[in-house]
N, C-alpha and C. Protein backbone atom coordinates (compact mmCIF):
# COMPACT_ATOMS: atom_id res chain seq x y z
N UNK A 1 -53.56 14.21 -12.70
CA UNK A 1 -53.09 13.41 -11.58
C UNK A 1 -53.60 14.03 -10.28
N UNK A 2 -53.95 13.27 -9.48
CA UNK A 2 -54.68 13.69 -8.77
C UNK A 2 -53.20 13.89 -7.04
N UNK A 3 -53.82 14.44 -5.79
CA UNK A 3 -52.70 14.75 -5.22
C UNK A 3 -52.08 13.62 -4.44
N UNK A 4 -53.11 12.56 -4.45
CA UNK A 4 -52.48 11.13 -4.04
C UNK A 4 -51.37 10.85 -4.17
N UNK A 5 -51.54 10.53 -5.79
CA UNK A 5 -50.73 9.96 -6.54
C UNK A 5 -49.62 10.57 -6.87
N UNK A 6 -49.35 12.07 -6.47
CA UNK A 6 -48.31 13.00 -6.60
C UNK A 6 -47.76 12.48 -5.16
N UNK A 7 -48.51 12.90 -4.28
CA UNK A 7 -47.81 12.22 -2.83
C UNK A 7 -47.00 10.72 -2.77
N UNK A 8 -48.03 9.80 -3.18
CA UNK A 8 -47.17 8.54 -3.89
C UNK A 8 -46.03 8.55 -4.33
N UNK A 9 -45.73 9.61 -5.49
CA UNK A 9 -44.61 9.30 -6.66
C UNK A 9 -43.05 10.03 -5.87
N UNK A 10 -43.86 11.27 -5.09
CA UNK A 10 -42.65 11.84 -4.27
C UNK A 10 -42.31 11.24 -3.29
N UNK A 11 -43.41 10.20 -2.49
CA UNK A 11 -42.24 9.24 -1.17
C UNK A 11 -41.95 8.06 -2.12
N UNK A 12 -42.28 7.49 -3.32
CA UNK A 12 -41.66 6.67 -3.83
C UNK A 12 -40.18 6.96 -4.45
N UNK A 13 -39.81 8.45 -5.03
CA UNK A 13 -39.05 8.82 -5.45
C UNK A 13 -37.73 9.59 -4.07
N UNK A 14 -38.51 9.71 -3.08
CA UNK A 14 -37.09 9.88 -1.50
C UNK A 14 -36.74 8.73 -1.59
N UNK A 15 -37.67 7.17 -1.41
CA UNK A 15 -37.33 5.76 -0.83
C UNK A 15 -36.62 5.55 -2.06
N UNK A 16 -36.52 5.85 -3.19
CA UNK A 16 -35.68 5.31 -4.34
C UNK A 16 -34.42 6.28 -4.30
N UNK A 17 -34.17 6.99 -3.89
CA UNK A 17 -32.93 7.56 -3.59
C UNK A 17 -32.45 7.66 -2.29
N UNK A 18 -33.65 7.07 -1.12
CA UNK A 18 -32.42 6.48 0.58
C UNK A 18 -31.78 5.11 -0.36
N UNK A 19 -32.66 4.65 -1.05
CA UNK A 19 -31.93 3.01 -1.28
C UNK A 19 -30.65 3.33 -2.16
N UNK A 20 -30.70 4.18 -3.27
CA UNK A 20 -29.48 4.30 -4.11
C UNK A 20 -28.30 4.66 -2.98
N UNK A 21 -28.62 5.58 -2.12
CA UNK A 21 -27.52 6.25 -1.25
C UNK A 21 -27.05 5.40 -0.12
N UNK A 22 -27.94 4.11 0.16
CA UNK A 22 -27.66 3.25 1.38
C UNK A 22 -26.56 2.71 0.05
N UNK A 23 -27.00 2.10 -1.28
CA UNK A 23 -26.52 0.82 -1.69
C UNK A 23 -24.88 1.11 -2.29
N UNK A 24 -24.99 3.09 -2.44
CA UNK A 24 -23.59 3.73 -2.88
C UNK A 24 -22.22 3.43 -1.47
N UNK A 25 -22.94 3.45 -0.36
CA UNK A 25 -22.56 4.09 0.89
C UNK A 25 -22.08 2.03 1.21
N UNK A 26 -22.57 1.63 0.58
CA UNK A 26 -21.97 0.08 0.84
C UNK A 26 -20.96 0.01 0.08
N UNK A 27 -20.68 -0.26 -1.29
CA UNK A 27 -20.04 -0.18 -2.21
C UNK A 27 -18.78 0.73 -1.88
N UNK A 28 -18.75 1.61 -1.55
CA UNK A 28 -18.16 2.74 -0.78
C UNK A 28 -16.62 1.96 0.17
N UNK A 29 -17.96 1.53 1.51
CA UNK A 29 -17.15 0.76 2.34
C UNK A 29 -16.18 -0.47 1.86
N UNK A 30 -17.08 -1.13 1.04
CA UNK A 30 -15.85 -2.48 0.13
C UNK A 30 -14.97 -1.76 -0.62
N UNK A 31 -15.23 -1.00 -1.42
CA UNK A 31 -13.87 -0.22 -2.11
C UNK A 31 -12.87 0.51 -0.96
N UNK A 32 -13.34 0.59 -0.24
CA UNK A 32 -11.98 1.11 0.75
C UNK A 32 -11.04 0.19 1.75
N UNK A 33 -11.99 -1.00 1.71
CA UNK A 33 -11.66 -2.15 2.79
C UNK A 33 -10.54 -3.11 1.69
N UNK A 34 -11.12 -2.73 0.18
CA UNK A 34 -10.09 -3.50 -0.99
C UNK A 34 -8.60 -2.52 -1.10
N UNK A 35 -8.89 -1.34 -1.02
CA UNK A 35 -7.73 -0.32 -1.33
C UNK A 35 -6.70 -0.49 0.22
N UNK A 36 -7.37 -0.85 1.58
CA UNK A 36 -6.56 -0.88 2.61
C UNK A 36 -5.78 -1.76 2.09
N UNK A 37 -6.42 -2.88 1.85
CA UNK A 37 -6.11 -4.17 1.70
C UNK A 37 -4.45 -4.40 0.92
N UNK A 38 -4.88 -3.84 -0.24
CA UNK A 38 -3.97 -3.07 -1.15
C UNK A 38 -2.97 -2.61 -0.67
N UNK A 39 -3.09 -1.40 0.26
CA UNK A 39 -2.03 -1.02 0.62
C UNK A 39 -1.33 -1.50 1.39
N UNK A 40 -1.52 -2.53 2.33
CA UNK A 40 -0.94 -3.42 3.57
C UNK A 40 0.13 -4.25 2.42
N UNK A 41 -0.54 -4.82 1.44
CA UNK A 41 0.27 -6.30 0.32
C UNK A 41 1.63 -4.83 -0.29
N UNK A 42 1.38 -3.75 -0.50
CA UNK A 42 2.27 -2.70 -1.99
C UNK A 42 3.41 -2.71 -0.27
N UNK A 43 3.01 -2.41 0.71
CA UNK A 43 4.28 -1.67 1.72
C UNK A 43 4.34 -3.07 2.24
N UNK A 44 4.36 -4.74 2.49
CA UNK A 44 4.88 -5.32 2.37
C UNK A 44 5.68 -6.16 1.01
N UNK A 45 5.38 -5.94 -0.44
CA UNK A 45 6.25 -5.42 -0.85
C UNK A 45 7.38 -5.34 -1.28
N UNK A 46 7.18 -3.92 -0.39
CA UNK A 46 8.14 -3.36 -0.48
C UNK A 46 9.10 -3.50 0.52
N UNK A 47 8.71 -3.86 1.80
CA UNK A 47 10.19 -4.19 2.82
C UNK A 47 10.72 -5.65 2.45
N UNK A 48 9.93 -6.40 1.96
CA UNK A 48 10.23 -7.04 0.89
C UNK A 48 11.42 -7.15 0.07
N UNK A 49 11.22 -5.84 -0.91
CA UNK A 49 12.16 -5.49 -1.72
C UNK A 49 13.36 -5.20 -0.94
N UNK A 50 13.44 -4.24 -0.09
CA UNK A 50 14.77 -3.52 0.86
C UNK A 50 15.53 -4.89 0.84
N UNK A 51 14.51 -5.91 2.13
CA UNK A 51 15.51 -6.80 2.54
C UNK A 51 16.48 -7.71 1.29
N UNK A 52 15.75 -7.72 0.62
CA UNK A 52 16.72 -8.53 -0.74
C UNK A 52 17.43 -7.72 -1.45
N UNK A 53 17.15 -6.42 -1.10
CA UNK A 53 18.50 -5.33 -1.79
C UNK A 53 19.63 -5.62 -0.78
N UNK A 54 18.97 -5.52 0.19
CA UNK A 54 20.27 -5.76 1.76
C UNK A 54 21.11 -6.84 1.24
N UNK A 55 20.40 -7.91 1.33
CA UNK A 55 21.10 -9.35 1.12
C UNK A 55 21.84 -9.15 -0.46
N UNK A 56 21.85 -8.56 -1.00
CA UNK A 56 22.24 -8.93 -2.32
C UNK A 56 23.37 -8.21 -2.35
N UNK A 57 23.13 -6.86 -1.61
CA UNK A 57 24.67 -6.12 -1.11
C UNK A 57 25.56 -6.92 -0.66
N UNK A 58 24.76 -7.72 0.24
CA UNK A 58 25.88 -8.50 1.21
C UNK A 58 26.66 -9.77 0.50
N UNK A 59 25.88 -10.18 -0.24
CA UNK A 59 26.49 -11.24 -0.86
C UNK A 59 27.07 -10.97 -2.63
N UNK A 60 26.54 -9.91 -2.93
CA UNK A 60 27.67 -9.35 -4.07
C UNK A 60 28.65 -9.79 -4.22
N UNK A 61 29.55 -8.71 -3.19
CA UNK A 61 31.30 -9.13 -3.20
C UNK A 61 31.43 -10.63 -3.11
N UNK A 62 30.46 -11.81 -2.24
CA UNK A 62 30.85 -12.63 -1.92
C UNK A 62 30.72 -13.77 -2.99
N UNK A 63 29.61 -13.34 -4.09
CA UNK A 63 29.82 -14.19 -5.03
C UNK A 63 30.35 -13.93 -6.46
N UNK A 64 31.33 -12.30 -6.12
CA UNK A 64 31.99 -12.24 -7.20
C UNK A 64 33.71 -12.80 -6.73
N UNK A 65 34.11 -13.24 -5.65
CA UNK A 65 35.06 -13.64 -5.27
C UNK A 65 34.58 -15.20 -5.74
N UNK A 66 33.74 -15.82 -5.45
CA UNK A 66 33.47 -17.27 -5.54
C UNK A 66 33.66 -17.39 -6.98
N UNK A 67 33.18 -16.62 -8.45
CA UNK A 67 33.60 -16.26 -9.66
C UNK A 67 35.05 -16.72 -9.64
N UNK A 68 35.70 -15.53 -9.21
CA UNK A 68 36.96 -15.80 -9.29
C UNK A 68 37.58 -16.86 -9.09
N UNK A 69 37.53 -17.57 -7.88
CA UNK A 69 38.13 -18.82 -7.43
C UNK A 69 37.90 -20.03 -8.65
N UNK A 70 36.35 -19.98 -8.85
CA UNK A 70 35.75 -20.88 -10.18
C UNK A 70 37.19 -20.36 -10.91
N UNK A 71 37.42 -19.24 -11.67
CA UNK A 71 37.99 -19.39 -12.83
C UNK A 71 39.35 -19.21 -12.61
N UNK A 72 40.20 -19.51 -11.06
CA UNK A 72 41.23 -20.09 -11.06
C UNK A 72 41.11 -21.39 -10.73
N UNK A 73 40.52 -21.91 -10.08
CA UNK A 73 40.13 -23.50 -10.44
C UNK A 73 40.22 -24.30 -11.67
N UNK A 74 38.99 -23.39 -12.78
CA UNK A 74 39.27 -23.66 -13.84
C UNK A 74 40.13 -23.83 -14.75
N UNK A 75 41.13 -22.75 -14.80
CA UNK A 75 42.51 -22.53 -15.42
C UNK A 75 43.27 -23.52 -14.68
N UNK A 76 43.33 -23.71 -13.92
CA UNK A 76 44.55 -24.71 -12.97
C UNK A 76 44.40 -26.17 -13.70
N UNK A 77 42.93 -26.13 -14.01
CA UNK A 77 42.51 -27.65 -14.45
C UNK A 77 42.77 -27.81 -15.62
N UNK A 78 42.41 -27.26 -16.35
CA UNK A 78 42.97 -26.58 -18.08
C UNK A 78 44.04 -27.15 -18.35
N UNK A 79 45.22 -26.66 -17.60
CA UNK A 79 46.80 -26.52 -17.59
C UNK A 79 47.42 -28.02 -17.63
C-alpha cells in the first residue's frame, strides 16, 4: 500500500468516527429530552397521588357515616 492510500484510510477512518460521535452525541440529547420528559409526567403523578390521598382522608369519615345512615334507613324499612 502505498502512502496515499494509508493517508486516505486514516482521514477516512477520523471522518468515520467525527460521524459516529456527532450521531452518539444526538441520540444522547433525545434520550435526555425523553427522560426529562419522564420525569415532569412520574412528579405530576405523583401530586396527583397526594391530592387524592387528601380528598379521600377527607371524605372517609364522611362516607362511612353515609354507610351508616344507609343501614339505618334500611332497617327502619325492613321493620
Amino acid at each position: 500500500m502505498g502512502p496515499t492510500l494509508v493517508n486516505f484510510v486514516t482521514l477516512l477512518d477520523i471522518g468515520c468516527w467525527a460521524v459516529c460521535f456527532w450521531w452518539m452525541h444526538r441520540i444522547s440529547q433525545r434520550q435526555n429530552i425523553v427522560l426529562e420528559a419522564l420525569q415532569e409526567q412520574a412528579h405530576s403523578i405523583e401530586e396527583l397521588s397526594r391530592e387524592e390521598r387528601e380528598i379521600l382522608k377527607e371524605l372517609h369519615p364522611t362516607v362511612q357515616k353515609i354507610d351508616e345512615n344507609v343501614d339505618k334507613v334500611k332497617e327502619s324499612t325492613e321493620a
